[in-house]
Every structure is written in structure tokens, then in C-alpha cells.
N, C-alpha and C. Protein backbone atom coordinates (compact mmCIF):
# COMPACT_ATOMS: atom_id res chain seq x y z
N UNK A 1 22.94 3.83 1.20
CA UNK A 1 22.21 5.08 1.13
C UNK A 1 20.83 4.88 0.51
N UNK A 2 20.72 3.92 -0.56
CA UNK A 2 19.42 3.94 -1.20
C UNK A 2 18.44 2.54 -0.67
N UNK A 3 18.89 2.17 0.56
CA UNK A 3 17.84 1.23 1.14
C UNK A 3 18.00 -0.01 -0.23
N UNK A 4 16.66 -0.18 0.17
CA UNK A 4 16.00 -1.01 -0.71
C UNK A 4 15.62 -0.43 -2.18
N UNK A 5 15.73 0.49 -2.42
CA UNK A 5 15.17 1.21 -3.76
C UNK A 5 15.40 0.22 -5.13
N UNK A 6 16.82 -0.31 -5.29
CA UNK A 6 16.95 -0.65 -6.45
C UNK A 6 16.23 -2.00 -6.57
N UNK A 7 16.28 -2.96 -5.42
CA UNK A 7 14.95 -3.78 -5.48
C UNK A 7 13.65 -3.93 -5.77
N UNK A 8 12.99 -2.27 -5.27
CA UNK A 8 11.87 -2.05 -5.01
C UNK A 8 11.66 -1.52 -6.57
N UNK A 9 12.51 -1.40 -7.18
CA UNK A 9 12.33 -0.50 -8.86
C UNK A 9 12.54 -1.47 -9.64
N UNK A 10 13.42 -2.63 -9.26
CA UNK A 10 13.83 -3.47 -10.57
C UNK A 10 12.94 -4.29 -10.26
N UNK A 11 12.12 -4.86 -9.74
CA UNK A 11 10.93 -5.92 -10.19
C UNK A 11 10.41 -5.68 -8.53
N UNK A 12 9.28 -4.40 -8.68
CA UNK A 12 7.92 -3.86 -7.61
C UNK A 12 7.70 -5.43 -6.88
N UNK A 13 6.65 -6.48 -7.90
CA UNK A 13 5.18 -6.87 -7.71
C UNK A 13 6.73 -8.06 -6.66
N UNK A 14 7.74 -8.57 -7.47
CA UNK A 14 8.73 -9.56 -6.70
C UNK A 14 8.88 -9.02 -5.02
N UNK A 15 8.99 -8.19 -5.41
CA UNK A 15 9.96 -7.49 -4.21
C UNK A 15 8.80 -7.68 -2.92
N UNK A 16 7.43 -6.24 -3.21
CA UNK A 16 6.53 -6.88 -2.07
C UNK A 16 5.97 -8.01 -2.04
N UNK A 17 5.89 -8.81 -2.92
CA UNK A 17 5.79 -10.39 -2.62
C UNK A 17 6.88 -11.07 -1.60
N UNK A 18 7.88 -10.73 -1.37
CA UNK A 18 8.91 -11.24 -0.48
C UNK A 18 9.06 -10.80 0.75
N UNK A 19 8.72 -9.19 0.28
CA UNK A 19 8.36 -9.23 1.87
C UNK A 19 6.99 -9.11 3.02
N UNK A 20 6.26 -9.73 1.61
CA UNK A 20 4.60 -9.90 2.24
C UNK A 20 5.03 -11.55 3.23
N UNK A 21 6.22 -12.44 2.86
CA UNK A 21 6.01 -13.40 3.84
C UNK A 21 6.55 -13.53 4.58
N UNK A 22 6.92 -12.06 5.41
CA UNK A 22 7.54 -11.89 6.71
C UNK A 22 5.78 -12.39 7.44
N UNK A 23 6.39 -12.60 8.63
CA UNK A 23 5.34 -13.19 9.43
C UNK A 23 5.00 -12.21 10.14
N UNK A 24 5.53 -10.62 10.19
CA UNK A 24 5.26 -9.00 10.78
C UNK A 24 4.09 -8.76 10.25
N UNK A 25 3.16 -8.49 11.29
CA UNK A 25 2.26 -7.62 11.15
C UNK A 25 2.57 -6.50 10.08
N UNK A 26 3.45 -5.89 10.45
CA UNK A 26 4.16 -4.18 9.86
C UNK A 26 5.49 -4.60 9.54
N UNK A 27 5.73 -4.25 8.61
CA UNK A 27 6.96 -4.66 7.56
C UNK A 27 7.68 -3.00 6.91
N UNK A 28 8.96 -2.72 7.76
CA UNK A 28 9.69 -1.04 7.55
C UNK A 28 10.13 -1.38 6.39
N UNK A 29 10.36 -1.02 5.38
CA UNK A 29 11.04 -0.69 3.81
C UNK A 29 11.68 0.52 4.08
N UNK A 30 13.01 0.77 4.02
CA UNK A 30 14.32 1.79 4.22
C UNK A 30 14.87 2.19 2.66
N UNK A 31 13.94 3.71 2.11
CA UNK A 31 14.17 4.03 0.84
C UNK A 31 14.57 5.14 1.06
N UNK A 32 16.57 5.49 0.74
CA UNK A 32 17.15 6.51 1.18
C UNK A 32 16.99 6.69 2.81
N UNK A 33 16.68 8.18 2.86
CA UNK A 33 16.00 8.64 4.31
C UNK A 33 14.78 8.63 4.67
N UNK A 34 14.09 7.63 3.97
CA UNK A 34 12.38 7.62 4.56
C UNK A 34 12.28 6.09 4.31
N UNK A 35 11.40 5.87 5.65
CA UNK A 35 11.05 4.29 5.75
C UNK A 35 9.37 4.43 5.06
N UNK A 36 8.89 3.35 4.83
CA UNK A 36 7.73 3.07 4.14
C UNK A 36 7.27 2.12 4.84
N UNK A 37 6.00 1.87 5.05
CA UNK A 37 5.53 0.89 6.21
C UNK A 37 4.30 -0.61 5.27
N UNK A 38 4.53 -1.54 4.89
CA UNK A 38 3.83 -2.27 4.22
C UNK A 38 3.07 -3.03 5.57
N UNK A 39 1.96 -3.00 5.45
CA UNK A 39 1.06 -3.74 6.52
C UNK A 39 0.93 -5.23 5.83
N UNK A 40 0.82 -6.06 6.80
CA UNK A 40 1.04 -7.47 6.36
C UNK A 40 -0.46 -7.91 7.40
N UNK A 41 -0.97 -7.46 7.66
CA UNK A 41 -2.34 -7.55 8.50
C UNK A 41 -3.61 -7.31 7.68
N UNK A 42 -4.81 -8.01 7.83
CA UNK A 42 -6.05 -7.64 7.36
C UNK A 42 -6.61 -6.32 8.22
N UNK A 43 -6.47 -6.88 9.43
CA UNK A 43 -6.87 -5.93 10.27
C UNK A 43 -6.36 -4.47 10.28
N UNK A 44 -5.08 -4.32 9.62
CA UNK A 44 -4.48 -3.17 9.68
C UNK A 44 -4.85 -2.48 9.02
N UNK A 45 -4.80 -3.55 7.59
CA UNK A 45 -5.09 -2.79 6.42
C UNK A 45 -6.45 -2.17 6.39
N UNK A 46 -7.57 -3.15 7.09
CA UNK A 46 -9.11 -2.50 6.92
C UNK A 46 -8.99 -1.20 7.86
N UNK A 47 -8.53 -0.79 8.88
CA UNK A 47 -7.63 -0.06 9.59
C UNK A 47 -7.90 1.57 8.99
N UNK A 48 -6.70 1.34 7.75
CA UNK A 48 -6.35 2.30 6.85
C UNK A 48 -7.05 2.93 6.14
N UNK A 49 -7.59 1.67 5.77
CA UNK A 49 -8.03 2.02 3.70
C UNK A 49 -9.72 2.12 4.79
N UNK A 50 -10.69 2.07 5.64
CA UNK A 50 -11.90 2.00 6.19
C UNK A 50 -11.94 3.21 7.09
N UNK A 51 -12.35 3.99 6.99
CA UNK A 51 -12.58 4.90 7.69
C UNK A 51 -11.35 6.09 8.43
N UNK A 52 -10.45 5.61 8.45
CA UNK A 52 -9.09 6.38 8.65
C UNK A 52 -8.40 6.91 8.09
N UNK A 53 -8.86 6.95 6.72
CA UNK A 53 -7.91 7.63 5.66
C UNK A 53 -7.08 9.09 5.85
N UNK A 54 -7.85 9.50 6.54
CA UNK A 54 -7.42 10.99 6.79
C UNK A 54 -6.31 10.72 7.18
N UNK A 55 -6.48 9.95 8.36
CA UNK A 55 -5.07 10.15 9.70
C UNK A 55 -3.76 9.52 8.80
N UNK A 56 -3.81 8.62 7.81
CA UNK A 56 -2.46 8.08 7.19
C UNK A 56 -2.53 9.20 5.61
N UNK A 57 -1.79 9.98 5.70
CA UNK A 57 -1.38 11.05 4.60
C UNK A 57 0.00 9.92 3.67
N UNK A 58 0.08 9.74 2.75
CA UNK A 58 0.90 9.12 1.97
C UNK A 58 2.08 9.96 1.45
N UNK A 59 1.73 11.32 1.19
CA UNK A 59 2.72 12.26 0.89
C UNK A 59 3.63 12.67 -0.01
N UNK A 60 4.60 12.94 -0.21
CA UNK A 60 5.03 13.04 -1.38
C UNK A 60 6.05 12.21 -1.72
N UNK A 61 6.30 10.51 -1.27
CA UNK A 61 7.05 9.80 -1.84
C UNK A 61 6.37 9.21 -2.68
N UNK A 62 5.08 8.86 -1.97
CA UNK A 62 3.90 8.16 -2.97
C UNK A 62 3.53 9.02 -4.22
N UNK A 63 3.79 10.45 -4.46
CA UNK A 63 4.12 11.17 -5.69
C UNK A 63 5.11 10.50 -6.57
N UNK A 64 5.99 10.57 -6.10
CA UNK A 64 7.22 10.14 -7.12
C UNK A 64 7.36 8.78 -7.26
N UNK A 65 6.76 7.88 -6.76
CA UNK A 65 6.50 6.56 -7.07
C UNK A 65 5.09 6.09 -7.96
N UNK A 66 4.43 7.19 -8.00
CA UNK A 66 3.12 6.66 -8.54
C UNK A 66 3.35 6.36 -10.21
N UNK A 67 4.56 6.96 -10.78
CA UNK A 67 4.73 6.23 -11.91
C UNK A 67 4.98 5.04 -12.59
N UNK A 68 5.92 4.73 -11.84
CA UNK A 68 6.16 3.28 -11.15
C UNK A 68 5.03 2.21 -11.23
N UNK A 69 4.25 2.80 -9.81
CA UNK A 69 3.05 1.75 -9.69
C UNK A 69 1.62 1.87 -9.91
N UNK A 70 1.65 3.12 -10.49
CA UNK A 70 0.28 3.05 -11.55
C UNK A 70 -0.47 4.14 -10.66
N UNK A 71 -1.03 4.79 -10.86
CA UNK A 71 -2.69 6.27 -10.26
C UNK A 71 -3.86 5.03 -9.84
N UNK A 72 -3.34 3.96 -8.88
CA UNK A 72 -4.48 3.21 -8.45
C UNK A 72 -4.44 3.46 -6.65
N UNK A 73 -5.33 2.57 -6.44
CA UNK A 73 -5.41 2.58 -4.64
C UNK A 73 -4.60 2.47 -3.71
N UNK A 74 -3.34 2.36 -4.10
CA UNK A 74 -2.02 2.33 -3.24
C UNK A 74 -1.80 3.61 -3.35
N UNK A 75 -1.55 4.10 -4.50
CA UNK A 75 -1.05 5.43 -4.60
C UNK A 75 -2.06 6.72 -4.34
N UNK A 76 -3.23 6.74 -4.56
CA UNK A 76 -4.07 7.49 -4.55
C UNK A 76 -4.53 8.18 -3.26
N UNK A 77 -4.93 8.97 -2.92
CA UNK A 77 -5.36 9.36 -1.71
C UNK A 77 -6.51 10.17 -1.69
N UNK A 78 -7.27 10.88 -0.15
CA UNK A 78 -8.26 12.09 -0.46
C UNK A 78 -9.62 11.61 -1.40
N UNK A 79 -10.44 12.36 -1.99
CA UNK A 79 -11.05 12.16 -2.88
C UNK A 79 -11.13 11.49 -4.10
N UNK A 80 -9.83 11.66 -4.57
CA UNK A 80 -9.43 10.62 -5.91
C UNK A 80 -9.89 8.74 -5.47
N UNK A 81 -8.80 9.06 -4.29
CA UNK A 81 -8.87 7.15 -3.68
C UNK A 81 -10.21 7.08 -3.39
N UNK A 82 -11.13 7.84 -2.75
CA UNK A 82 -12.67 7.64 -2.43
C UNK A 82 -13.16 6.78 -3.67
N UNK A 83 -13.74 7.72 -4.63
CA UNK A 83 -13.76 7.77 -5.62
C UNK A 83 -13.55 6.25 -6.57
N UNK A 84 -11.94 6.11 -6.44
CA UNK A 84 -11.52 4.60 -7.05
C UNK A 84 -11.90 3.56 -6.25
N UNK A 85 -11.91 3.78 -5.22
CA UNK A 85 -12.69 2.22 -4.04
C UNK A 85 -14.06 2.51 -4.49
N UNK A 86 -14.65 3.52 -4.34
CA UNK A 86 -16.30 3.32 -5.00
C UNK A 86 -16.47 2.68 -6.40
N UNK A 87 -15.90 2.63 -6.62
CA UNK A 87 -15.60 2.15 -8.54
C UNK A 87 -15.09 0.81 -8.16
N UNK A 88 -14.53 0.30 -7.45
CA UNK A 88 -13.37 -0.88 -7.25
C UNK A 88 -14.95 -1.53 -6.97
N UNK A 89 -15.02 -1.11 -5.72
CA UNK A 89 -16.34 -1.99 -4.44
C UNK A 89 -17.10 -2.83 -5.28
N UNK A 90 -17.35 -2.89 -6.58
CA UNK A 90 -18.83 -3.84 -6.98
C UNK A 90 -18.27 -5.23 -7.05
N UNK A 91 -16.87 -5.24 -7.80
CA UNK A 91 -15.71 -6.21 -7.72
C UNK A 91 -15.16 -6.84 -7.04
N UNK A 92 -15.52 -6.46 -5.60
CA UNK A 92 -14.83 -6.82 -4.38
C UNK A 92 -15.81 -8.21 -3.69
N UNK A 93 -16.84 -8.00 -4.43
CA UNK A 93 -17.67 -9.14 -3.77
C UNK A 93 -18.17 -8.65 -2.23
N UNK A 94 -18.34 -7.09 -2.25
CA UNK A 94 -18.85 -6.51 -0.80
C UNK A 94 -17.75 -6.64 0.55
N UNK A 95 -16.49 -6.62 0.37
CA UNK A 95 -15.56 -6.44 1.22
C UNK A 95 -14.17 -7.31 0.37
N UNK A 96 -13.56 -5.88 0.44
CA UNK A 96 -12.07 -6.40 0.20
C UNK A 96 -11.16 -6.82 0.95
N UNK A 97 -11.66 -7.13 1.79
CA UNK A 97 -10.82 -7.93 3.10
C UNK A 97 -11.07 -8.92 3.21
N UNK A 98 -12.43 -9.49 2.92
CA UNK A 98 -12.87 -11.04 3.33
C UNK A 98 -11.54 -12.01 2.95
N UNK A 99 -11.15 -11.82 1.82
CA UNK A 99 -10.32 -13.09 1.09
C UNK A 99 -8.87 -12.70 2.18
N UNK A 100 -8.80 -12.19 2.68
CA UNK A 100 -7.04 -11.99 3.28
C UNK A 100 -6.96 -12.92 4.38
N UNK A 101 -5.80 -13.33 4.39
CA UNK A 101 -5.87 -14.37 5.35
C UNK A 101 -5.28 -13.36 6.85
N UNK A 102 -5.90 -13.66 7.59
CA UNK A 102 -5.64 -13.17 9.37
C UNK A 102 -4.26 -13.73 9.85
């Protein structure tokens, strides 16, 4: 019934580390009755987080997890996330994608 949850709670940073080395583009996470979608792509991700923000709404699981994993750019959305990538960007060395491997 609870998917992956107790994984995903008892050690976060382990967990998507393990399944960042699926060789999937898109990687489903099954928490309860809602899947969660981890992109394993540069391309996807610039995708998302670049100009599309609107169209991917995070919603209200990413509420109840944001305690968990902190009021940063995963969790954030809308204006707030604007906002924290404008603040992030000087750090990024002018694209946070360059370093990801394809």
C-alpha cells in the first residue's frame, strides 16, 4: 500500500541516488496512490525547471513532503521557485545543466 514511502523517508538523498542509476530517462516512484516521476535526463529536466514551469504543477504531495526535503527548488513552485533559481543562478556558473551528464 505505501509504495516506496518508507524508503523514500528513511534515508531521501540514498534512495534517489539509487534510483538516479536506472538507465530511464523517467523513473515512476509508487507512493501509496500517487506515482511521482524523477527525470533522469538533462534534457528533461531543462524541459521543466526552463520555461515550462507552469505546465508541471507539483501539487499537494510536494506540500507534505516539503518538510522532509527542505522549501528549496524541488519543492518550490510559481513565484517562490522563480525567485530561488534567480538567487541559485550566480552559483550555477550560468547554466545548471551544463555539468549533467546526457
Amino acid at each position: 500500500m505505501l509504495g516506496e514511502y518508507r524508503a523514500l523517508t528513511q534515508n531521501p538523498l540514498l534512495f534517489l541516488e539509487q534510483k538516479g542509476q536506472s538507465k530511464a530517462d523517467i523513473i515512476p516512484i509508487k507512493i501509496g496512490f500517487e506515482t511521482l516521476y524523477l527525470l533522469n535526463n538533462a534534457d528533461h529536466v531543462k524541459s521543466v525547471f526552463v520555461g515550462n514551469d507552469p505546465n508541471f504543477v507539483k501539487g499537494r504531495y510536494y506540500r507534505r513532503i516539503t518538510p522532509l526535503l527542505g522549501g528549496g527548488l524541488f519543492t518550490l513552485e510559481g513565484e517562490e521557485w522563480r525567485r530561488q533559481r534567480h538567487i541559485a543562478q550566480p552559483f550555477s556558473g550560468g547554466s545548471i545543466f551544463g555539468p549533467l551528464p546526457r
